[in-house]
N, C-alpha and C. Protein backbone atom coordinates (compact mmCIF):
# COMPACT_ATOMS: atom_id res chain seq x y z
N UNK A 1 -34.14 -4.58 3.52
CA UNK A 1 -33.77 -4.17 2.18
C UNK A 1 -32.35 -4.66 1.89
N UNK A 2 -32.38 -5.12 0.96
CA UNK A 2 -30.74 -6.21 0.47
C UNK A 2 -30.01 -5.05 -0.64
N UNK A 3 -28.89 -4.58 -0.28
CA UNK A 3 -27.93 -3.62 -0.91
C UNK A 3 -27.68 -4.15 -2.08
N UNK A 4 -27.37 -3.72 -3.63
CA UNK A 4 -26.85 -3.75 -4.23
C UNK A 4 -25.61 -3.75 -4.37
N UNK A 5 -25.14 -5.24 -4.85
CA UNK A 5 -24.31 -6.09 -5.23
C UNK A 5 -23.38 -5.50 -5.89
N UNK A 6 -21.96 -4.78 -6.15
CA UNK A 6 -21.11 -4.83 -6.96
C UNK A 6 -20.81 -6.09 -8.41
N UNK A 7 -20.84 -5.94 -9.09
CA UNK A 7 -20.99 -7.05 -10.02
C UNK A 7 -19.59 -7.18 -9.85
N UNK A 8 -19.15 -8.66 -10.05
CA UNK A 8 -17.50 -9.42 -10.18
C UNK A 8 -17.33 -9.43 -11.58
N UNK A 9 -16.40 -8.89 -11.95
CA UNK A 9 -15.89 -9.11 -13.39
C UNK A 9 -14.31 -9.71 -13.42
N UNK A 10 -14.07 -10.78 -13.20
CA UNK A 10 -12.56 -11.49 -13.08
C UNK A 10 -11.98 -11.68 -14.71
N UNK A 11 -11.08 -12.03 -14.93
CA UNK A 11 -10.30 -12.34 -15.87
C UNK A 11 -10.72 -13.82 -16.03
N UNK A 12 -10.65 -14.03 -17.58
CA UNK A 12 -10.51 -15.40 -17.94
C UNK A 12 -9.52 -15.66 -18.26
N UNK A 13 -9.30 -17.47 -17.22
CA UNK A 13 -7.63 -17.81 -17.87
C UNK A 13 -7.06 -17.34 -16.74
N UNK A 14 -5.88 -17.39 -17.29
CA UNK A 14 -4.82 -16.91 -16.41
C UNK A 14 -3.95 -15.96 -17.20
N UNK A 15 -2.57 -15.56 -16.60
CA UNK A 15 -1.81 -14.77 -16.78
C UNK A 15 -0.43 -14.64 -16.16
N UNK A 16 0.49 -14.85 -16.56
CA UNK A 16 2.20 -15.34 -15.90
C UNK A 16 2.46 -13.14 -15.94
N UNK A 17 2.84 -13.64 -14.90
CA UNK A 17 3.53 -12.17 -14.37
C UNK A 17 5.17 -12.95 -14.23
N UNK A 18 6.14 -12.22 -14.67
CA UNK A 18 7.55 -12.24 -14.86
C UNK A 18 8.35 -11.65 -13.64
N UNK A 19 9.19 -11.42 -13.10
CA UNK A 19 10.18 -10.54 -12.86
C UNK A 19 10.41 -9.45 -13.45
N UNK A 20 10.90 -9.63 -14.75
CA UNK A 20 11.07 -9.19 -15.92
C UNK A 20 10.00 -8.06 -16.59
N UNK A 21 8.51 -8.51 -16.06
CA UNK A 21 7.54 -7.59 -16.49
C UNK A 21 7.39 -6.24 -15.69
N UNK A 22 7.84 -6.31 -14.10
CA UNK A 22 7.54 -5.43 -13.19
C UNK A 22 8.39 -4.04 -14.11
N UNK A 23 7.74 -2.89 -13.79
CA UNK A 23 7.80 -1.58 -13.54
C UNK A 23 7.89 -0.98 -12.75
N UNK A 24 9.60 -0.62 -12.27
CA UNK A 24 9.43 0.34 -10.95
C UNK A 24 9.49 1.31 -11.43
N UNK A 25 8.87 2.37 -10.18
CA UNK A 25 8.53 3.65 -10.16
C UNK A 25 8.58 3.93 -8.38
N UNK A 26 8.85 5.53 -8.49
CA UNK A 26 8.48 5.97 -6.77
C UNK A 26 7.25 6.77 -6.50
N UNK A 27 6.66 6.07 -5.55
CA UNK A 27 5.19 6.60 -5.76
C UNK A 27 5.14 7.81 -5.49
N UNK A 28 3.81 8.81 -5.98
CA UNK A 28 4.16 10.01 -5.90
C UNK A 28 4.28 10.92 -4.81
N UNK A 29 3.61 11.00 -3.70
CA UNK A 29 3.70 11.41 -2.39
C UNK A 29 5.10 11.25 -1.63
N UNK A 30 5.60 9.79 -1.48
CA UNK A 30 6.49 9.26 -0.26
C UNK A 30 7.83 8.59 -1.20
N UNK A 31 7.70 9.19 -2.13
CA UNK A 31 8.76 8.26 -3.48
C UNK A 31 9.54 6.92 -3.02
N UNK A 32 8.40 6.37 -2.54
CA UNK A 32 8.96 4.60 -2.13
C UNK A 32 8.82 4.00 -3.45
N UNK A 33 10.17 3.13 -3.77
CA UNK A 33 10.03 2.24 -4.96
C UNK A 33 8.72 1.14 -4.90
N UNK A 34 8.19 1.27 -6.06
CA UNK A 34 7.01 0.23 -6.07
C UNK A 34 7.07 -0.37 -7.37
N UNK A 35 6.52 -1.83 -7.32
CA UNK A 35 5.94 -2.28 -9.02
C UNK A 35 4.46 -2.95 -8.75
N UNK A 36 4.05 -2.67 -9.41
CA UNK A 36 2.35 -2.84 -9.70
C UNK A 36 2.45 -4.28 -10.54
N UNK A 37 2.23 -5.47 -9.88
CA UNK A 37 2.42 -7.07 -10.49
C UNK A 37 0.92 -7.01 -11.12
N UNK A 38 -0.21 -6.54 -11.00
CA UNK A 38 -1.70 -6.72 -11.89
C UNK A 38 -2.23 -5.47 -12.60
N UNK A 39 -1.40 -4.62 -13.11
CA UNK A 39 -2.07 -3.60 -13.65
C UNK A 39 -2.09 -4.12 -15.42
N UNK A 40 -1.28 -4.71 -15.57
CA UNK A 40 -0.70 -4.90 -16.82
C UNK A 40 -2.07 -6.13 -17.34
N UNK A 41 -2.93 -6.91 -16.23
CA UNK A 41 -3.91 -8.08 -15.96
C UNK A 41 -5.02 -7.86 -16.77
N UNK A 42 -5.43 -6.05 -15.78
CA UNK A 42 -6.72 -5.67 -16.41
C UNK A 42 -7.79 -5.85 -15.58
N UNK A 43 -7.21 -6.62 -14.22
CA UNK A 43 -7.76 -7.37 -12.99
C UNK A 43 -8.52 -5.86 -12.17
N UNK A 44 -9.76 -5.83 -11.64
CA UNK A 44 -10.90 -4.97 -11.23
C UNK A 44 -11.00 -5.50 -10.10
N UNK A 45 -10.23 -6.94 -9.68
CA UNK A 45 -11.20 -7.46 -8.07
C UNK A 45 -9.69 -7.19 -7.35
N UNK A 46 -8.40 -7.22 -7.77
CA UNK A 46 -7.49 -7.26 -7.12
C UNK A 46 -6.15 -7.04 -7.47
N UNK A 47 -5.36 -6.09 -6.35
CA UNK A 47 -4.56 -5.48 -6.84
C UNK A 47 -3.33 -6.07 -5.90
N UNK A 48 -1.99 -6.32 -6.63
CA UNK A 48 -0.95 -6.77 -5.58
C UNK A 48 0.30 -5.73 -5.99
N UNK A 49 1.09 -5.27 -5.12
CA UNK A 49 2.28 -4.27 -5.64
C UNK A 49 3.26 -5.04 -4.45
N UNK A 50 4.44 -4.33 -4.99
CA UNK A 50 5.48 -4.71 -4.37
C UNK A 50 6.59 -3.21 -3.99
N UNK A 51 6.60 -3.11 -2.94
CA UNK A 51 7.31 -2.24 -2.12
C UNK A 51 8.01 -2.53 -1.57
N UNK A 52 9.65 -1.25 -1.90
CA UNK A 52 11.03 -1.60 -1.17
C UNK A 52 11.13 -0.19 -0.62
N UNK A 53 11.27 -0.50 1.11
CA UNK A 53 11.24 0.81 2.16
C UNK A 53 13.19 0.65 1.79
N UNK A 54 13.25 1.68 1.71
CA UNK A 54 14.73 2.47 2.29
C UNK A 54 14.80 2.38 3.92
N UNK A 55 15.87 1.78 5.01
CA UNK A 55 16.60 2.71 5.87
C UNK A 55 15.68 3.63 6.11
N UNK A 56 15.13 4.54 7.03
CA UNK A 56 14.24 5.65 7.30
C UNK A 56 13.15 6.51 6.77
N UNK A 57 12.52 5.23 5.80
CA UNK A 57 11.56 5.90 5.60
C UNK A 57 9.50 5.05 5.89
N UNK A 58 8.77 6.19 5.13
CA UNK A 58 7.46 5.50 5.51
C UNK A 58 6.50 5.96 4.21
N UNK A 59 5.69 5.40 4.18
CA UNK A 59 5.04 5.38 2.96
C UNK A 59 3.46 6.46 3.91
N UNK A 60 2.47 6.37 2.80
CA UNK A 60 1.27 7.84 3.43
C UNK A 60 1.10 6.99 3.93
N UNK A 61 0.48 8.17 5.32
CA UNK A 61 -1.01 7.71 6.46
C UNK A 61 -2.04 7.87 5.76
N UNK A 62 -2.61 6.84 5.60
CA UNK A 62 -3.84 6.42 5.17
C UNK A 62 -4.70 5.68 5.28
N UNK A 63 -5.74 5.11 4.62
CA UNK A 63 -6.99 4.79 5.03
C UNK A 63 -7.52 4.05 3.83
N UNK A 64 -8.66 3.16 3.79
CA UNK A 64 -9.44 2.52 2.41
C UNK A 64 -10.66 3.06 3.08
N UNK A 65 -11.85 2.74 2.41
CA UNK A 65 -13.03 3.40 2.62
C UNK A 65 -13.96 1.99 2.68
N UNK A 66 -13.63 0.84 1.62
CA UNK A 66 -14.20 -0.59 1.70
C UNK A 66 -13.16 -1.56 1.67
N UNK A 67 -11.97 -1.23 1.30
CA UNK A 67 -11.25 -2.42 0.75
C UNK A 67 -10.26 -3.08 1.89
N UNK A 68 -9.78 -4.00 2.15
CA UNK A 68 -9.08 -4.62 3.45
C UNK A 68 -8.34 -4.46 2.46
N UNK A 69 -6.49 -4.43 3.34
CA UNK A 69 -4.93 -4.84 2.77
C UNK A 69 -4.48 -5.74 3.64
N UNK A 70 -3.89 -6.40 2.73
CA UNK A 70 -3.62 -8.11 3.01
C UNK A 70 -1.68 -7.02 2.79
N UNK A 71 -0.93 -6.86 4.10
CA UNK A 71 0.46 -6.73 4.21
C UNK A 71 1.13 -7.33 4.61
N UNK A 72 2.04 -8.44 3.57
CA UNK A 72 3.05 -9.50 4.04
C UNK A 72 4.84 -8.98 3.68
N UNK A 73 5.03 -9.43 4.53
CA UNK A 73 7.01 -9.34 4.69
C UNK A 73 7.70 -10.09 3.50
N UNK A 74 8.23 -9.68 2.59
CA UNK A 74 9.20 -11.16 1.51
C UNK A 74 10.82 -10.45 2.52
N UNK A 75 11.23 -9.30 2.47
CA UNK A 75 12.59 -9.38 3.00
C UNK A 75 12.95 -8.09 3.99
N UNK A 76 13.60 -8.47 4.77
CA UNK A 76 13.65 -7.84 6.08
C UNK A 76 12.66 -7.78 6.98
N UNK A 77 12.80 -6.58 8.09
CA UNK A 77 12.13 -6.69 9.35
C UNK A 77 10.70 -5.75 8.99
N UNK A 78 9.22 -5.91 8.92
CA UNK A 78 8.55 -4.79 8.52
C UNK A 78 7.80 -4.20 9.53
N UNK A 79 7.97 -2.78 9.42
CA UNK A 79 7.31 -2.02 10.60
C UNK A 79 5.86 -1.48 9.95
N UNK A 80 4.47 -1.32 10.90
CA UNK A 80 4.11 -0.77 10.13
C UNK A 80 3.04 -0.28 11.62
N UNK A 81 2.41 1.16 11.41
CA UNK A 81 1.77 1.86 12.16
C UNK A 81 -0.17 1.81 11.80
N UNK A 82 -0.99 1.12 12.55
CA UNK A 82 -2.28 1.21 12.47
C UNK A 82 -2.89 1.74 13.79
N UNK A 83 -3.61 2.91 12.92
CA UNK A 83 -4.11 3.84 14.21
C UNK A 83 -2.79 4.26 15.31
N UNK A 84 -3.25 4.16 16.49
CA UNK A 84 -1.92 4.63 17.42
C UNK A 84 -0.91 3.45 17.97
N UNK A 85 -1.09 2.35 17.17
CA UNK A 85 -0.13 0.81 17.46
C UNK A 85 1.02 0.60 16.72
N UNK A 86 1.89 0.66 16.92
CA UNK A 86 3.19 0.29 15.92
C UNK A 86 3.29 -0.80 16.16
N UNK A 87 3.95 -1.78 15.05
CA UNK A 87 4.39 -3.45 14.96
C UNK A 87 5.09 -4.06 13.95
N UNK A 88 5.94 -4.46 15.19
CA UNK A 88 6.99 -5.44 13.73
C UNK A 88 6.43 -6.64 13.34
N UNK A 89 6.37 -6.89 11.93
CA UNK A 89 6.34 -7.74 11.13
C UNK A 89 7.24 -8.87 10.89
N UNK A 90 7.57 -10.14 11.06
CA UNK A 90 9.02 -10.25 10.89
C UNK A 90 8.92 -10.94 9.24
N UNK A 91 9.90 -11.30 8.85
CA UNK A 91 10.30 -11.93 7.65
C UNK A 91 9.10 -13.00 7.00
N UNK A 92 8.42 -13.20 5.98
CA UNK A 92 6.97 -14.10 5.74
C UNK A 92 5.99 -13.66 6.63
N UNK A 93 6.08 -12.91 7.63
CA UNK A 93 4.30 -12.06 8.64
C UNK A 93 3.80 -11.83 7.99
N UNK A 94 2.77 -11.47 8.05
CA UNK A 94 1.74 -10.61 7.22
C UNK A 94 0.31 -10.06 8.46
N UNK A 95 -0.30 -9.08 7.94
CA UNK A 95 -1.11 -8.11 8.71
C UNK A 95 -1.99 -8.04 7.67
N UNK A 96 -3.58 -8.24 8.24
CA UNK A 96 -4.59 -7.37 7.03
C UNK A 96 -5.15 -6.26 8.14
N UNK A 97 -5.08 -5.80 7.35
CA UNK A 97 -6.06 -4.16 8.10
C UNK A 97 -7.32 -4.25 7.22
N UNK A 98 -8.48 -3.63 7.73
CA UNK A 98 -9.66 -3.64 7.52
C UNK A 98 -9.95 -2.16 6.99
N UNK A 99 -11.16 -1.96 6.23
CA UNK A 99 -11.09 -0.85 5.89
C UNK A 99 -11.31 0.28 7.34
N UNK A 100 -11.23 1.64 6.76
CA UNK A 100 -11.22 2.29 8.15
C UNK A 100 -10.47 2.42 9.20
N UNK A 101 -9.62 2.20 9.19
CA UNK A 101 -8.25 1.82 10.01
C UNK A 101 -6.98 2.73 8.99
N UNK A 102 -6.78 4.05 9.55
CA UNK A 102 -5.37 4.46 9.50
C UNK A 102 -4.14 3.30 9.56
N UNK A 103 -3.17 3.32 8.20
CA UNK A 103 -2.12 2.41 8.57
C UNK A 103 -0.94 3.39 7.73
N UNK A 104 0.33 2.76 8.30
CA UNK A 104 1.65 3.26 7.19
C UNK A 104 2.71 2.38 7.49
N UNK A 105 3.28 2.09 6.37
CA UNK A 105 4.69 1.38 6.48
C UNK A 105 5.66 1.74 6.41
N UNK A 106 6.36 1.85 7.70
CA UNK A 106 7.96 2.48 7.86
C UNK A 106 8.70 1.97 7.93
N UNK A 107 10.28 2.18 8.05
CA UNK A 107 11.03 1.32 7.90
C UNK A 107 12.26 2.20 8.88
N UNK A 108 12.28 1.60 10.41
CA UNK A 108 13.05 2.44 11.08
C UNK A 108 14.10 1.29 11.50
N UNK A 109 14.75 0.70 10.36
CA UNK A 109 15.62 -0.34 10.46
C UNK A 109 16.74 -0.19 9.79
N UNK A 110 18.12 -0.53 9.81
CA UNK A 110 19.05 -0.22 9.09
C UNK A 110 18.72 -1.10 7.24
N UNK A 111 18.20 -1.63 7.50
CA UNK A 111 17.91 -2.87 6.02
C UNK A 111 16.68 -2.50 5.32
N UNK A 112 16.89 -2.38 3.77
CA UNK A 112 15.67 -2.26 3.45
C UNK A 112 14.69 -3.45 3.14
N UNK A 113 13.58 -3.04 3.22
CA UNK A 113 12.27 -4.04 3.29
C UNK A 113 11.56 -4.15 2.30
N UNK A 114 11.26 -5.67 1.84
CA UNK A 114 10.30 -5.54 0.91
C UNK A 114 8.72 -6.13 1.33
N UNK A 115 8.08 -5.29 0.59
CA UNK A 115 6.70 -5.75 1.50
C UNK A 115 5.70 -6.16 0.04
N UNK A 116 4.79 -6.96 0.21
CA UNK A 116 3.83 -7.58 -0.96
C UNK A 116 2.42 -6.97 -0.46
N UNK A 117 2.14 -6.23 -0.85
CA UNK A 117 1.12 -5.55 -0.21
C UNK A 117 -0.38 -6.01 -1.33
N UNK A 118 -1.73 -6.69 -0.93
CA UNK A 118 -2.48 -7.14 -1.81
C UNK A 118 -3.69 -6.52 -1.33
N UNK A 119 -4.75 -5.78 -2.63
CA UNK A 119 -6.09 -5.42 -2.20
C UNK A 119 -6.81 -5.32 -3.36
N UNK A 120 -7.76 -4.53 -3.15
CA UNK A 120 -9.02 -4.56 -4.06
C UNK A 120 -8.86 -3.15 -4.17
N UNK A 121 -8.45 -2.32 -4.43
CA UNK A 121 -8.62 -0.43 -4.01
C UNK A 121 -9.96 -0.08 -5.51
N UNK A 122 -9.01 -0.90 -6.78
CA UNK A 122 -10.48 -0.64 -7.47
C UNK A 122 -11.85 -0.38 -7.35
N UNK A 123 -12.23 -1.65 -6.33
CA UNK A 123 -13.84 -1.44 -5.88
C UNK A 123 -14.07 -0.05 -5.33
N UNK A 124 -12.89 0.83 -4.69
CA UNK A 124 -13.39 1.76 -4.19
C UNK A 124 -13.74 3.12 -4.95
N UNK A 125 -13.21 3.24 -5.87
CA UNK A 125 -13.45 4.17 -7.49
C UNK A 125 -14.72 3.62 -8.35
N UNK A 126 -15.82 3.82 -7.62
CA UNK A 126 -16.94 3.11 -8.70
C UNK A 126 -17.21 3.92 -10.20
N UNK A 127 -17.63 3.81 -11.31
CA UNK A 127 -17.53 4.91 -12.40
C UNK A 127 -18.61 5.97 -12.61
N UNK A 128 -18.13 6.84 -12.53
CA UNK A 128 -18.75 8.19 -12.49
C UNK A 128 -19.32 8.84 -11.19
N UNK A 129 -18.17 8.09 -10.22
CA UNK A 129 -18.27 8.88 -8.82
C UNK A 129 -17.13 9.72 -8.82
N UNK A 130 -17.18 10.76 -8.68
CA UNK A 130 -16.39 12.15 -7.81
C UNK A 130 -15.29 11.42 -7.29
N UNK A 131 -13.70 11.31 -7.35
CA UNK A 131 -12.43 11.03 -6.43
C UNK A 131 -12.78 12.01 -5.28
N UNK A 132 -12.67 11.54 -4.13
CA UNK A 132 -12.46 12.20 -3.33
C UNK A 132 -11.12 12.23 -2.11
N UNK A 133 -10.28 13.16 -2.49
CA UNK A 133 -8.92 12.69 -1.87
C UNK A 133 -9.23 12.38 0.02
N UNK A 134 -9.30 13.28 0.30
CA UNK A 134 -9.80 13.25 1.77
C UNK A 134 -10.66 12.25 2.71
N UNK A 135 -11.25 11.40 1.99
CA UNK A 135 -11.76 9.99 2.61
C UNK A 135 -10.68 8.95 2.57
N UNK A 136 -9.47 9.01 2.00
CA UNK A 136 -8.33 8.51 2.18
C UNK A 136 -7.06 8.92 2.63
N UNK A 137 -7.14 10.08 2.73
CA UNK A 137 -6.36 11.05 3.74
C UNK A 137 -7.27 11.73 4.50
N UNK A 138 -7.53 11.56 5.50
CA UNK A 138 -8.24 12.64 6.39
C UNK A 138 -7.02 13.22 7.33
N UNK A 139 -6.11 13.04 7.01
CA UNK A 139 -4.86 13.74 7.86
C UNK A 139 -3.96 13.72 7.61
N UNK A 140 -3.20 14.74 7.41
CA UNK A 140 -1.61 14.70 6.47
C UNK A 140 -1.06 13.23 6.02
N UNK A 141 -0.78 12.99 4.96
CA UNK A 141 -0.57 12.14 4.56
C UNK A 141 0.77 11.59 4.30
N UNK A 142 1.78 12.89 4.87
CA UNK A 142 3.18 12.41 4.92
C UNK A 142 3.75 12.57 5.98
N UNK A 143 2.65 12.82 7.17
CA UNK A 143 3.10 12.66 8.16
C UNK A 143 3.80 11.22 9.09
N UNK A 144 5.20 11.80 9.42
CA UNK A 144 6.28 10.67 9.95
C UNK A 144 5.22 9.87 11.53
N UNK A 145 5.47 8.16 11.29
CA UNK A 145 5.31 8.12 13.08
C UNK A 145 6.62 8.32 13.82
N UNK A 146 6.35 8.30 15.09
CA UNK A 146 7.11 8.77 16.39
C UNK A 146 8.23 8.11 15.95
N UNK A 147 8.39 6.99 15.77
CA UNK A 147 9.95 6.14 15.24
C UNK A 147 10.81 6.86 14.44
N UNK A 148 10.37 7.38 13.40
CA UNK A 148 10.89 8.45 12.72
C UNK A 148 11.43 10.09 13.00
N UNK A 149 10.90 10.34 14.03
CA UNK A 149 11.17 11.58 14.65
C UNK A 149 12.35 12.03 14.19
N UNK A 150 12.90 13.30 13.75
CA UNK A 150 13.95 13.82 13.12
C UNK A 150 14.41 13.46 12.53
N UNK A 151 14.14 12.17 11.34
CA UNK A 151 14.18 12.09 10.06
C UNK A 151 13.90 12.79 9.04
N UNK A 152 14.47 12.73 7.81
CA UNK A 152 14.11 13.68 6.93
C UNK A 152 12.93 13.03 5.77
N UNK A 153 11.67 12.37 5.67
CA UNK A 153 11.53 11.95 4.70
C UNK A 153 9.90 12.57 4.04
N UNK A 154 9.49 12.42 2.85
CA UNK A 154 10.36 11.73 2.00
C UNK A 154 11.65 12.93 1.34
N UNK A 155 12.69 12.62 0.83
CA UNK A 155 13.27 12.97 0.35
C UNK A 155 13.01 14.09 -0.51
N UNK A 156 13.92 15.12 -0.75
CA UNK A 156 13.93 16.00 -1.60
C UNK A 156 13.42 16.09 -3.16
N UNK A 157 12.40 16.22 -4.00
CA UNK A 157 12.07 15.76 -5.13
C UNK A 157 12.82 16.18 -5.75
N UNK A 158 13.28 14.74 -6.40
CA UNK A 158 14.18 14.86 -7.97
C UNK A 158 14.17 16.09 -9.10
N UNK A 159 14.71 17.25 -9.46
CA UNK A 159 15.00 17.72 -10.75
C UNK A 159 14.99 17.09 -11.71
């Protein structure tokens, strides 16, 4: 029996993403600065953001359910934790994790890091299915790795 196909719906054309266009924001859990380079696209097959770790911190433990992350280095050293393996990244590295695979990106370096992080997470929200938080957290989700130990993060939420 042959599974049903997700249908591809891509963009026609193209589309210039700026400098200038990005939107930062701190995401809401781990308030790591992020900008979302394809939301503005309209793009359904693929998603690219851009993340700057602070000095001591880490973004959620988490998980995809179908979608692989394609995680590459643009500046500094990048650390990042899959399952019980920690690994540096160095400067242009990049790591894909597969779905199913616990990962998080920390930053237990004096320099902050920017990381280009690229996926599909859309496919995993099909329409008129139930969110279900817990198939992407199945375990605290702001929980620090061992590198971090008696750090404080994330930070105190803003007033």
């Amino acid at each position: 029996m042959v599974g049903k196909m997700q249908s591809m719906d891509p963009i026609e054309g193209y589309q210039l993403i700026l400098p200038s266009d990005l939107e930062w924001r701190k995401s809401n859990k781990m308030f790591i600065p992020n900008a979302d380079f394809l939301e503005r696209t309209g793009s359904k097959l693929l998603g690219a953001r851009l993340w700057k770790y602070p000095p001591g911190s880490a973004g959620t433990w988490h998980k995809h359910i179908t979608a692989e992350e394609f995680y590459f280095v643009l500046e500094g050293t990048g650390r990042i934790r899959v399952g019980e393996q920690s690994m540096t990244i160095p400067k242009h590295g990049g790591l894909l994790v597969g779905p199913g695979e616990l990962r998080q990106v920390f930053n237990d370096t004096d320099e902050e890091t920017t990381w280009l992080i690229v996926g599909a997470p859309d496919q995993e929200f099909p329409d008129g299915v139930p969110f279900d938080l817990s198939k992407f957290y199945p375990e605290d989700p702001t929980q620090l790795p061992k590198e971090l130990e008696g750090t404080q993060w994330p930070p105190a939420k803003e007033e």
